[in-house]
PDB file of N, CA and C in Angstrom:
ATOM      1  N   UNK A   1      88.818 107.167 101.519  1.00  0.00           N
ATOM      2  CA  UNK A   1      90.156 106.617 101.416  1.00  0.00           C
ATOM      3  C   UNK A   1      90.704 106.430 102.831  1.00  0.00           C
ATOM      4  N   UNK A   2      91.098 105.341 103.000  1.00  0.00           N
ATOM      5  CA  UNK A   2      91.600 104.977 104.549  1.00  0.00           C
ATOM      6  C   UNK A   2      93.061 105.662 104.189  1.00  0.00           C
ATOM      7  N   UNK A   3      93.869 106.169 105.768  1.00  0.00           N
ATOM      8  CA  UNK A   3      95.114 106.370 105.159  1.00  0.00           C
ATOM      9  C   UNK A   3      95.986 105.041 105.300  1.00  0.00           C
ATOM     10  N   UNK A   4      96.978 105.180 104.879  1.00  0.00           N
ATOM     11  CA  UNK A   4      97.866 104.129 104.425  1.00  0.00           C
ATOM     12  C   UNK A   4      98.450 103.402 105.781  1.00  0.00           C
ATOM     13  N   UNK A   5      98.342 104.709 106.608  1.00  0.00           N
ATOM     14  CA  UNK A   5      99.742 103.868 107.961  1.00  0.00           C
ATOM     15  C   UNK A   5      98.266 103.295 109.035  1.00  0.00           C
ATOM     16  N   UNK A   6      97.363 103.798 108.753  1.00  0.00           N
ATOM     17  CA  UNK A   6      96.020 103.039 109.976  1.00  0.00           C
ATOM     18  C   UNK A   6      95.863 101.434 108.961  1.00  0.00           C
ATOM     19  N   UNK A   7      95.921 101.539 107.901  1.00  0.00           N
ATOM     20  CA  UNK A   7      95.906 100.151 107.266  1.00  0.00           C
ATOM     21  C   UNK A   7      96.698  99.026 107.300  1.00  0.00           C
ATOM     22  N   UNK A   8      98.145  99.875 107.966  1.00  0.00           N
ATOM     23  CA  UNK A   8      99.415  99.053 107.868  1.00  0.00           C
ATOM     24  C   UNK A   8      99.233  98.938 109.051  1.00  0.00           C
ATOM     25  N   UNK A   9      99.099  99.621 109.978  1.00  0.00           N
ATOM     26  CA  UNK A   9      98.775  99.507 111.463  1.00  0.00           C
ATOM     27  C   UNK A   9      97.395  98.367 111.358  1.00  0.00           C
ATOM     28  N   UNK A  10      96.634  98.325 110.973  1.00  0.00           N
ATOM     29  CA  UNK A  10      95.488  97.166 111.164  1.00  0.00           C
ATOM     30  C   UNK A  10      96.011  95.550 110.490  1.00  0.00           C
ATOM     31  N   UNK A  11      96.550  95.806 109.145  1.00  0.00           N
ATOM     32  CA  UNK A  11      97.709  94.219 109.261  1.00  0.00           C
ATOM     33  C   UNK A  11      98.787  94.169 109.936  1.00  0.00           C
ATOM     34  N   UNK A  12      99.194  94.671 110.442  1.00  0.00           N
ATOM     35  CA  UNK A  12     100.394  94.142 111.555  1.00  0.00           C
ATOM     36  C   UNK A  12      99.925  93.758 112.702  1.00  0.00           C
ATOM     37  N   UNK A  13      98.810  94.386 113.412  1.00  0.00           N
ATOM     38  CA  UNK A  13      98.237  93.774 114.707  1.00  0.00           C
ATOM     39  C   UNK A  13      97.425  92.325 113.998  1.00  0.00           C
ATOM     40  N   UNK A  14      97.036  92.461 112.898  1.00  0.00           N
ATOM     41  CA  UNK A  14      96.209  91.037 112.375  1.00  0.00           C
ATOM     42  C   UNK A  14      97.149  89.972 112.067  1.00  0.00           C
ATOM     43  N   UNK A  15      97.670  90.267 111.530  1.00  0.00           N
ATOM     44  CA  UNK A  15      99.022  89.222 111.530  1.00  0.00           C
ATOM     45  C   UNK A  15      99.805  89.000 112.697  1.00  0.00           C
ATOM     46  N   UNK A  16     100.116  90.077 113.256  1.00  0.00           N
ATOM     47  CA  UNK A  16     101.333  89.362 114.718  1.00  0.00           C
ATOM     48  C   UNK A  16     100.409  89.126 116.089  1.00  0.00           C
ATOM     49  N   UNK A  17      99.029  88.756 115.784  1.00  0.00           N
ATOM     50  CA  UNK A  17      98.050  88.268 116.773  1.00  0.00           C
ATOM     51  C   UNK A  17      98.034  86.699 117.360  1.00  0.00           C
ATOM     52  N   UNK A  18      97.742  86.460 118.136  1.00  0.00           N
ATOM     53  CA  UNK A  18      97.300  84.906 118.018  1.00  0.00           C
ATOM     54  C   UNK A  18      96.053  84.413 117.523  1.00  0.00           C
ATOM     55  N   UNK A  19      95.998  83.308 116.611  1.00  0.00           N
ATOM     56  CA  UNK A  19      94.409  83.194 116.528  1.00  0.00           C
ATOM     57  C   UNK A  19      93.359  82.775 117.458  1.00  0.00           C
ATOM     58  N   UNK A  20      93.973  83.517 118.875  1.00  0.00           N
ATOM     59  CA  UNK A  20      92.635  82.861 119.497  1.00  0.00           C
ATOM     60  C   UNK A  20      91.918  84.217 120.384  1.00  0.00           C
ATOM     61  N   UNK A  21      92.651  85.512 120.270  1.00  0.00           N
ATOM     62  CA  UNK A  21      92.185  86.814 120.462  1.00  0.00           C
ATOM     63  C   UNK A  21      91.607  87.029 119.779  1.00  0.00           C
ATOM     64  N   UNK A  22      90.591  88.463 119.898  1.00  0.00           N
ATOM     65  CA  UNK A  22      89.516  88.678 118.545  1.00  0.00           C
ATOM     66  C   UNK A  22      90.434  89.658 117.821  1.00  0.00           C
ATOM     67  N   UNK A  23      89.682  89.749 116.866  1.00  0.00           N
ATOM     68  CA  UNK A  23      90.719  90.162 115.761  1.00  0.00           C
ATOM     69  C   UNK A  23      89.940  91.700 115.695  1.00  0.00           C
ATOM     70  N   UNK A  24      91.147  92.501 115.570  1.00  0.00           N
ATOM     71  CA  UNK A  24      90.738  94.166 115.604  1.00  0.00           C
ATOM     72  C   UNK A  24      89.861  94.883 113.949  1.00  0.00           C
ATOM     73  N   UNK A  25      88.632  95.988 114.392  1.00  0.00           N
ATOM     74  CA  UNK A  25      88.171  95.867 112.874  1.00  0.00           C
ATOM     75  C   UNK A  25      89.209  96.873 112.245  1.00  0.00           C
ATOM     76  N   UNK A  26      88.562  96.411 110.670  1.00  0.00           N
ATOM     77  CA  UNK A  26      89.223  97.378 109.825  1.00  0.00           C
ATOM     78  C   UNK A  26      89.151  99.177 110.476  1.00  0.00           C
ATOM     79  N   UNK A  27      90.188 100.081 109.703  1.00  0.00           N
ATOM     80  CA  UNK A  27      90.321 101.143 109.810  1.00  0.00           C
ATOM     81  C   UNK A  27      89.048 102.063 109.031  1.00  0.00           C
ATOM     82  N   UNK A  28      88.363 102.985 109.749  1.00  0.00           N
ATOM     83  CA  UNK A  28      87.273 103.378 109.007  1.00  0.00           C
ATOM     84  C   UNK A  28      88.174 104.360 108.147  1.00  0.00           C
ATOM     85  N   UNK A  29      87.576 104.987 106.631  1.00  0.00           N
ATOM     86  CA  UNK A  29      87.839 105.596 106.192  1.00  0.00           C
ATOM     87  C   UNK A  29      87.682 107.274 106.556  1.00  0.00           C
ATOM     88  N   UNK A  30      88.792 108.024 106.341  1.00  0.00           N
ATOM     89  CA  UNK A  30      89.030 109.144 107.024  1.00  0.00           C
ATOM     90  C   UNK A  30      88.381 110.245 105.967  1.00  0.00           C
ATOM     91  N   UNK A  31      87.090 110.992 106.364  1.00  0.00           N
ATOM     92  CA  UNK A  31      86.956 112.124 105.409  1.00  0.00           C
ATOM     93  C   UNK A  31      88.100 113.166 104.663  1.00  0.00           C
ATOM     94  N   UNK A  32      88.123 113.596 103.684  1.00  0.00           N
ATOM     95  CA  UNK A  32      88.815 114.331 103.292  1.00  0.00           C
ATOM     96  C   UNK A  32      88.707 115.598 102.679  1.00  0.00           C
ATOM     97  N   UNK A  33      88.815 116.806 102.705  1.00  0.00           N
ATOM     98  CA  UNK A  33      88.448 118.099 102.521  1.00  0.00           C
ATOM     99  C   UNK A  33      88.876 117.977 100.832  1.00  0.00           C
ATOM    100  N   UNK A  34      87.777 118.335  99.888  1.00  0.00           N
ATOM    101  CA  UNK A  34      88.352 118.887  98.517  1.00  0.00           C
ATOM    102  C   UNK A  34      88.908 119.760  97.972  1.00  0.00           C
ATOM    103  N   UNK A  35      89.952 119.500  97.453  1.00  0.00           N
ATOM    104  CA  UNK A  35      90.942 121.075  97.042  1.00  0.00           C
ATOM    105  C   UNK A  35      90.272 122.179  95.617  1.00  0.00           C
ATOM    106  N   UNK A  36      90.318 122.770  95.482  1.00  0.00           N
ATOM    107  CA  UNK A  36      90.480 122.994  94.350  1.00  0.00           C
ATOM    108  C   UNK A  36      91.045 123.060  93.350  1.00  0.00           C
ATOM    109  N   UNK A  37      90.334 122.359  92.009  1.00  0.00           N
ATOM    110  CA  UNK A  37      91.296 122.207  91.088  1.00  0.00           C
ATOM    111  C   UNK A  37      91.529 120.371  90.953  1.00  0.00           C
ATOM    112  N   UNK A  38      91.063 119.626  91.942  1.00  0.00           N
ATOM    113  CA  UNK A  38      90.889 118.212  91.746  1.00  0.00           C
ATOM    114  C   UNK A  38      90.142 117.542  90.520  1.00  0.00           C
ATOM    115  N   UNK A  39      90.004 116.638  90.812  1.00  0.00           N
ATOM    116  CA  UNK A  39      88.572 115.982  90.151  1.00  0.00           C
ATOM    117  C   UNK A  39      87.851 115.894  90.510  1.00  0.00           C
ATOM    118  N   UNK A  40      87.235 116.346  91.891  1.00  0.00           N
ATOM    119  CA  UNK A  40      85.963 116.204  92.326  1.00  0.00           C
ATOM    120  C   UNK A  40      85.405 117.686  91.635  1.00  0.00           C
ATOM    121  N   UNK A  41      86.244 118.842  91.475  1.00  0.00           N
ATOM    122  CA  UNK A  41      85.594 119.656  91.037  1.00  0.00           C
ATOM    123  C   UNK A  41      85.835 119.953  89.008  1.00  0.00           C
ATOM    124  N   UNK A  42      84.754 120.128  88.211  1.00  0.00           N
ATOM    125  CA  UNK A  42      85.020 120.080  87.087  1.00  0.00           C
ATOM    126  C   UNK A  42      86.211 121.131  86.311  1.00  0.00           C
ATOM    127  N   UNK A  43      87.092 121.029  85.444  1.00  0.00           N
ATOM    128  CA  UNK A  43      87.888 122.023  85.047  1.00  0.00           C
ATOM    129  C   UNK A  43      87.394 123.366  84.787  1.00  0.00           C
ATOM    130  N   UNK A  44      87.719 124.476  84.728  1.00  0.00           N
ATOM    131  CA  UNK A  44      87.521 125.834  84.392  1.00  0.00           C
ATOM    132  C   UNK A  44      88.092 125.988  82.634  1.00  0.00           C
ATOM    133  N   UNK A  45      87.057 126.414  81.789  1.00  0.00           N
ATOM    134  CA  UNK A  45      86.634 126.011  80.643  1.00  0.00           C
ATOM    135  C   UNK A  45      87.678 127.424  80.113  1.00  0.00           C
ATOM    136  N   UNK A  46      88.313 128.177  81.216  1.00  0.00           N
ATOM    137  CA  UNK A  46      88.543 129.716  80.225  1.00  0.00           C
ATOM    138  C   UNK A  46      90.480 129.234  80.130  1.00  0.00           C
ATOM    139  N   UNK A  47      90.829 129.553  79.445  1.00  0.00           N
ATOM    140  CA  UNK A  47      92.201 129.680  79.016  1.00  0.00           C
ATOM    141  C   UNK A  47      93.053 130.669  79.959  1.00  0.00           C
ATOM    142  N   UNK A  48      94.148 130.409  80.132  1.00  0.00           N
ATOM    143  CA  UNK A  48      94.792 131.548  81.036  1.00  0.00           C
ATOM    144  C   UNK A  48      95.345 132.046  80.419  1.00  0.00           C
ATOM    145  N   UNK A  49      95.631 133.505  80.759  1.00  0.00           N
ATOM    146  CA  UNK A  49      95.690 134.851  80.094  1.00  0.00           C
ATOM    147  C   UNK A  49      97.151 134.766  79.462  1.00  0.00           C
ATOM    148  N   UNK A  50      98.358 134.512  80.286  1.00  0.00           N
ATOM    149  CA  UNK A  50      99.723 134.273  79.385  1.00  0.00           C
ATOM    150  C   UNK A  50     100.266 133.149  79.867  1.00  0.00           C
ATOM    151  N   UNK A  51     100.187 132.522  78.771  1.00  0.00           N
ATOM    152  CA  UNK A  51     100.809 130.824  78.778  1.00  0.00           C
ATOM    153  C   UNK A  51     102.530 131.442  79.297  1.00  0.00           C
ATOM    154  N   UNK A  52     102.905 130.403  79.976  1.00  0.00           N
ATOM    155  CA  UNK A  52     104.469 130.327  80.693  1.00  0.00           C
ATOM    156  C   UNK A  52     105.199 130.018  79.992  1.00  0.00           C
ATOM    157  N   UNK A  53     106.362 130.685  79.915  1.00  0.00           N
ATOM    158  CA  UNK A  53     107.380 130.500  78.738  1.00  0.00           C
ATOM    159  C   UNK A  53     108.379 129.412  79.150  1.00  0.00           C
ATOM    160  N   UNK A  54     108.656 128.268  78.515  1.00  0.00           N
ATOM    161  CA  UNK A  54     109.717 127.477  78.777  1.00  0.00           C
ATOM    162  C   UNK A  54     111.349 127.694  78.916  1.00  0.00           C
ATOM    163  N   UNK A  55     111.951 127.274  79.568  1.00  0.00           N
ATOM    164  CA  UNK A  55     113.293 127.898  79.292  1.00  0.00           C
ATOM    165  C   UNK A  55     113.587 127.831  78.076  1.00  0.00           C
ATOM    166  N   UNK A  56     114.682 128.285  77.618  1.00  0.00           N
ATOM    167  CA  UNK A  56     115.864 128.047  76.782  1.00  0.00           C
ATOM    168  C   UNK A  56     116.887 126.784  76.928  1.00  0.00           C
ATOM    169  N   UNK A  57     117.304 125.960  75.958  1.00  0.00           N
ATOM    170  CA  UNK A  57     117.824 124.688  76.372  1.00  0.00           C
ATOM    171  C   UNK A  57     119.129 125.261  76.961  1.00  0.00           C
ATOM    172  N   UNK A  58     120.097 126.216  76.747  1.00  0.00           N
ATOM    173  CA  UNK A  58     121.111 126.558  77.565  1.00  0.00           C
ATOM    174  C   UNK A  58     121.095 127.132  78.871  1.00  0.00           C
ATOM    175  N   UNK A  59     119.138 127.520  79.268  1.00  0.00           N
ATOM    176  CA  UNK A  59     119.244 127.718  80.611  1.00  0.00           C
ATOM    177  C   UNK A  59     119.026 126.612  81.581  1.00  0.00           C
ATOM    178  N   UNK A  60     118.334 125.529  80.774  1.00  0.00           N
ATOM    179  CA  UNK A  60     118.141 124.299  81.148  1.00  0.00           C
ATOM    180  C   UNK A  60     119.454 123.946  81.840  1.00  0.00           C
ATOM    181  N   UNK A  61     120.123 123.286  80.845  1.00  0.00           N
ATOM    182  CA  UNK A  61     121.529 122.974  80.790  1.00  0.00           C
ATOM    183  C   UNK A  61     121.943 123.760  81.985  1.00  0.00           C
ATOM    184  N   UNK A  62     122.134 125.064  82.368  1.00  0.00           N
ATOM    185  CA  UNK A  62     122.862 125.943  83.646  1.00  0.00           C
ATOM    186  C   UNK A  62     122.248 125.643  84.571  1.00  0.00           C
ATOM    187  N   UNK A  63     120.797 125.114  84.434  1.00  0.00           N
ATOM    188  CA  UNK A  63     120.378 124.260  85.361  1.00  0.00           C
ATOM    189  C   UNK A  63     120.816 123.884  86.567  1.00  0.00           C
ATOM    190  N   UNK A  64     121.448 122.506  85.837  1.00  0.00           N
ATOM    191  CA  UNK A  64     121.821 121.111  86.015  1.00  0.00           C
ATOM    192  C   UNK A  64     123.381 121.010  86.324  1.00  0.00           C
ATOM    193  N   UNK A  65     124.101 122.251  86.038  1.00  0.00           N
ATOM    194  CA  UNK A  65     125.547 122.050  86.493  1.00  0.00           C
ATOM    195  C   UNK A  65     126.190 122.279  88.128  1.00  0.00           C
TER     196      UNK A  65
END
């Protein structure tokens, strides 16, 4: 995955160039370290031990005021 601002940085010099300079190459793509818990790595098949309790809609609500 190239990042976003070396890409935006490679059309803006391509565009505000003249066409008679050479034209700069694309941005190589930047390695990236895998997290865990992505999709590169498969899910963990075991259930977790105590599911998280949702609020209450009146704590919701105290929320938001």
């Amino acid at each position: 995955m190239v990042d976003h601002l070396a890409a935006a940085n490679w059309m803006f010099s391509l565009v505000n160039s003249d066409g008679e300079s050479e034209q700069p190459d694309m941005p190589e793509p930047v390695p990236r370290p895998v997290r865990a818990g992505t999709a590169a790595e498969p899910p963990s098949s075991s259930a977790p031990e105590s599911p998280e309790l949702l609020p209450a809609p009146h704590e919701l609500s105290s929320f938001f005021r």
